[in-house]
Protein backbone atom coordinates (compact mmCIF):
# COMPACT_ATOMS: atom_id res chain seq x y z
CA UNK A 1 49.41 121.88 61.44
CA UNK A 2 52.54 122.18 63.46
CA UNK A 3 54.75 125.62 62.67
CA UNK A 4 57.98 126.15 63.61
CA UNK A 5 59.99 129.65 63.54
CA UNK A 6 63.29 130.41 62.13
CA UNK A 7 65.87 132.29 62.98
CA UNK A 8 65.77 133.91 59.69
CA UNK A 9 61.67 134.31 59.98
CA UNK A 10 62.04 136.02 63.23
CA UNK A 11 64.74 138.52 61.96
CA UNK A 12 63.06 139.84 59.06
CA UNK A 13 59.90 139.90 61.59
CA UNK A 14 61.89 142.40 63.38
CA UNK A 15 63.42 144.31 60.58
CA UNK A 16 59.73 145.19 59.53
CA UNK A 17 58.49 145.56 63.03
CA UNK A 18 61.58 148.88 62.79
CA UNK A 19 60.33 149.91 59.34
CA UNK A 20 56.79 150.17 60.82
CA UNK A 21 57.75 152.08 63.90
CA UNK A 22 59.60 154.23 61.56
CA UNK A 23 56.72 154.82 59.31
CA UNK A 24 54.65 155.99 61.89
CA UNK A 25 57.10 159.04 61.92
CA UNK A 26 56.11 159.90 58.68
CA UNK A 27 52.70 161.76 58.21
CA UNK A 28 50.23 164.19 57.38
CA UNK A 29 47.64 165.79 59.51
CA UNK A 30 44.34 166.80 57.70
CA UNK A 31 43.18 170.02 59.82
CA UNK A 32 39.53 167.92 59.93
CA UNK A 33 40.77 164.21 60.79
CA UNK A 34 42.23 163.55 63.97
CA UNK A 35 43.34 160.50 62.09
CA UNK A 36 46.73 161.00 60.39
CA UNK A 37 47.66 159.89 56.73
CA UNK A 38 50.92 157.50 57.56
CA UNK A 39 52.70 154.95 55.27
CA UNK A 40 52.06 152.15 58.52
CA UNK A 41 49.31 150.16 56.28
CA UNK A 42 51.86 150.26 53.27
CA UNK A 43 54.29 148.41 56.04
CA UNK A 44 51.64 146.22 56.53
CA UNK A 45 50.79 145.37 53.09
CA UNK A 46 54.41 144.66 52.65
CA UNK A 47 54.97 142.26 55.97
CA UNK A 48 51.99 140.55 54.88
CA UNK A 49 52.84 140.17 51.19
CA UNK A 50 56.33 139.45 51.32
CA UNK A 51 56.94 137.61 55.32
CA UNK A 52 53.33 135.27 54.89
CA UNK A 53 50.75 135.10 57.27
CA UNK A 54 53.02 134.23 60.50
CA UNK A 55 56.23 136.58 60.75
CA UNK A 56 53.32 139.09 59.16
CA UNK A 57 51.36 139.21 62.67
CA UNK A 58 54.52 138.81 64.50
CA UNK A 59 56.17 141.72 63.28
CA UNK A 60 53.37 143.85 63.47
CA UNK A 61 51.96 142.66 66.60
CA UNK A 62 55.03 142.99 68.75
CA UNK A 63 55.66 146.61 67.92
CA UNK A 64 51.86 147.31 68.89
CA UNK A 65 52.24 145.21 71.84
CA UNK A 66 55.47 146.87 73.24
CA UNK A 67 53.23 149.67 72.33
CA UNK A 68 50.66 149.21 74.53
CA UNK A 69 52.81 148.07 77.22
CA UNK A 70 54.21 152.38 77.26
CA UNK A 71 56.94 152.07 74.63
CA UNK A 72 57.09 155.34 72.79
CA UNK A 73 56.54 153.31 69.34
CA UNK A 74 53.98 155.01 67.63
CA UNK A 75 54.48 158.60 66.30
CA UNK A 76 56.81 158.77 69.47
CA UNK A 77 53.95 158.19 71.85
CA UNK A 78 53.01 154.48 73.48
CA UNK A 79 50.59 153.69 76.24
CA UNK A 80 47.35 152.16 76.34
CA UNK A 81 46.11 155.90 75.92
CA UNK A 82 47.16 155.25 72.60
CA UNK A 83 45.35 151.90 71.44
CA UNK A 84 42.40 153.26 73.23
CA UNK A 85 41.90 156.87 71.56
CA UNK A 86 40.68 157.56 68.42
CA UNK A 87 43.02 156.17 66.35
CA UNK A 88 42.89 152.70 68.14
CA UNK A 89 40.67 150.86 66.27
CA UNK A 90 43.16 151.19 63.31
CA UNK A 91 46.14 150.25 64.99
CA UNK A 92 44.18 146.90 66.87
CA UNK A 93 43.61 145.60 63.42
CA UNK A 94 47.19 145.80 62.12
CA UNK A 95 48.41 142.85 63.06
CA UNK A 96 45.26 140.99 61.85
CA UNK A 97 45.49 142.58 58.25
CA UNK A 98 48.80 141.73 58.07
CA UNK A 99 47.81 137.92 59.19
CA UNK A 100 45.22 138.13 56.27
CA UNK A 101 47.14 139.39 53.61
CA UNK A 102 49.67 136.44 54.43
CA UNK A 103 47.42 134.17 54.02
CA UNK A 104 46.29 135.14 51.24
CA UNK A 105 49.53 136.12 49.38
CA UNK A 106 50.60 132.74 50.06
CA UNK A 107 48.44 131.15 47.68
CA UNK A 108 49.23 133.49 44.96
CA UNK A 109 51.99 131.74 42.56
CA UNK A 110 53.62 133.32 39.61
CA UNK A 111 54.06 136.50 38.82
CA UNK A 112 51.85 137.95 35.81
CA UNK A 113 49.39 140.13 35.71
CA UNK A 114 46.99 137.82 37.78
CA UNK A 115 49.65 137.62 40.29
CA UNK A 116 49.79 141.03 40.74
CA UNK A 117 45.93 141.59 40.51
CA UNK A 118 45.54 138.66 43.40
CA UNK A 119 48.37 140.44 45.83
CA UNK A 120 46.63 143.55 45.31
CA UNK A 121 43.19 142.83 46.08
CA UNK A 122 44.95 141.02 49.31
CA UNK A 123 46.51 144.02 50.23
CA UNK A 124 43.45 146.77 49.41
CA UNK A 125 41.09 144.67 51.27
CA UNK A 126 42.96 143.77 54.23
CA UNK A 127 45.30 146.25 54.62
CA UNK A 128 42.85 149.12 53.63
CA UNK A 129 39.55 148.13 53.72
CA UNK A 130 39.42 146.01 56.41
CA UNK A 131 41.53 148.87 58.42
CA UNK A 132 38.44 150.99 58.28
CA UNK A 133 35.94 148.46 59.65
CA UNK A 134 37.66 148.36 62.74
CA UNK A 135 39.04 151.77 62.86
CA UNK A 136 35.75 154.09 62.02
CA UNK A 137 33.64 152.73 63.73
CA UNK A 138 36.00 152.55 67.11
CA UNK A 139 36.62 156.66 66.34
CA UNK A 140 32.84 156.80 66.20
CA UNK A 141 32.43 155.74 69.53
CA UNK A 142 35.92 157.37 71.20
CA UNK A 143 34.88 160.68 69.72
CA UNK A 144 31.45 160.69 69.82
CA UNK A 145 30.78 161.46 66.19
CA UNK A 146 27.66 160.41 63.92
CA UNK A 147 28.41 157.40 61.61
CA UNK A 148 28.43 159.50 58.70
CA UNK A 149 31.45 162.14 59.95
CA UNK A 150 33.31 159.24 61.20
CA UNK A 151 33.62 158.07 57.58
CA UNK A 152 34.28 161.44 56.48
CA UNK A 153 37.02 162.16 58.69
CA UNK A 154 38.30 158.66 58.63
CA UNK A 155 37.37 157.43 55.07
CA UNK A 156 36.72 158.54 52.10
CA UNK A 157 39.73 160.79 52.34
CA UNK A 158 42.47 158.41 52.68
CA UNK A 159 40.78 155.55 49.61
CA UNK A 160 42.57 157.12 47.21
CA UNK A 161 46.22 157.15 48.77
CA UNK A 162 45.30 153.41 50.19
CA UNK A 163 44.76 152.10 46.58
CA UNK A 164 47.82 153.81 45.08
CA UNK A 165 50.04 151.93 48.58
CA UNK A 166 48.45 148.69 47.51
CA UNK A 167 49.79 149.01 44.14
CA UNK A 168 52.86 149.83 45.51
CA UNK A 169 53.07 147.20 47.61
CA UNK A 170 52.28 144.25 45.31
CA UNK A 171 54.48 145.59 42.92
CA UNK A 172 57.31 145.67 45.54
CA UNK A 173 55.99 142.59 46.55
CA UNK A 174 56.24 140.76 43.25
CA UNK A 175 59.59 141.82 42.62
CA UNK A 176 60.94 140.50 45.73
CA UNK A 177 59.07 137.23 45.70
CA UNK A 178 60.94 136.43 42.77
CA UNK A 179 64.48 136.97 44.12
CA UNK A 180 63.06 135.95 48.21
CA UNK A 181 60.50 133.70 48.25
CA UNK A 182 58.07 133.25 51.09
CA UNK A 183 59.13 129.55 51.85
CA UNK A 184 62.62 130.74 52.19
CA UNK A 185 61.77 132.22 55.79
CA UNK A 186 61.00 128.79 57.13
């Protein structure tokens, strides 16, 4: 399957690839996580949900590519320091979630309650859950913490919050599929 890119595609790609560098300015530091709460996976919920599988990655992946190449992107820092410490593992998966949730959302059609129900579980498995299979276990290793206080301190904390920015972002979602449909980016 052949896909070209728009104009239009690869401006909104940017537009969220700003709103996620600006959400990483935004968070909370637990005093026992070295893992911050941020509204970056609710960005990528949203890219996912609303730009489709394609300008999803794109946007996503260039900010944590011009990340890793030393621009100050993330929480004002950049480097491949940063994709390598202990919060790493989070931020390599990104790009991927947001790729996922595309896909997914893209199938979706309507906009009921099963609508809604389908972008959601897009969103809180790939944009949450899938987040900590990469990211725990890479803080595991990087810190050199047990299995077990990896999950605590990288976890179970943060489920809550991560449900409640999934239901955020399909509703957001929903609402703006109606008025901007996916298909109108290509």
């Amino acid at each position: 399957m052949k896909t070209s890119l728009s104009i239009r595609g690869l401006v909104f790609s940017t537009l969220f690839g700003a709103l996620f560098v600006a959400s990483s300015f935004f968070n909370i530091h637990l005093g026992f996580s070295p893992v911050p709460i941020t509204f970056q996976n609710l960005v990528v919920m949203l890219a996912g949900l609303i730009l489709g599988p394609v300008y999803g990655f794109i946007s996503i992946g260039l900010v944590v590519l011009l990340t890793a190449a030393g621009l100050p992107l993330m929480h004002g820092n950049g480097g491949l320091t940063l994709l390598l410490g202990k919060t790493g593992g989070f931020i390599w998966a990104y790009p991927f979630a947001a790729l996922l949730i595309g896909w997914v959302s893209e199938r979706v059609q309507g906009r009921g309650v099963w609508a809604f129900v389908r972008l959601f579980l897009a969103a809180e498995v790939f944009g949450s859950l899938m987040l900590y299979v990469t990211g725990v276990p890479w803080l595991a290793h990087v810190a050199n913490l047990p299995m077990q206080k990896a999950m605590v301190a990288a976890c179970y904390p943060f489920l809550p919050g991560d449900t409640v920015k999934a239901v955020l972002a399909a509703l957001i979602a929903l609402q703006i599929r109606q008025v901007f449909p996916v298909s109108r980016l290509r």
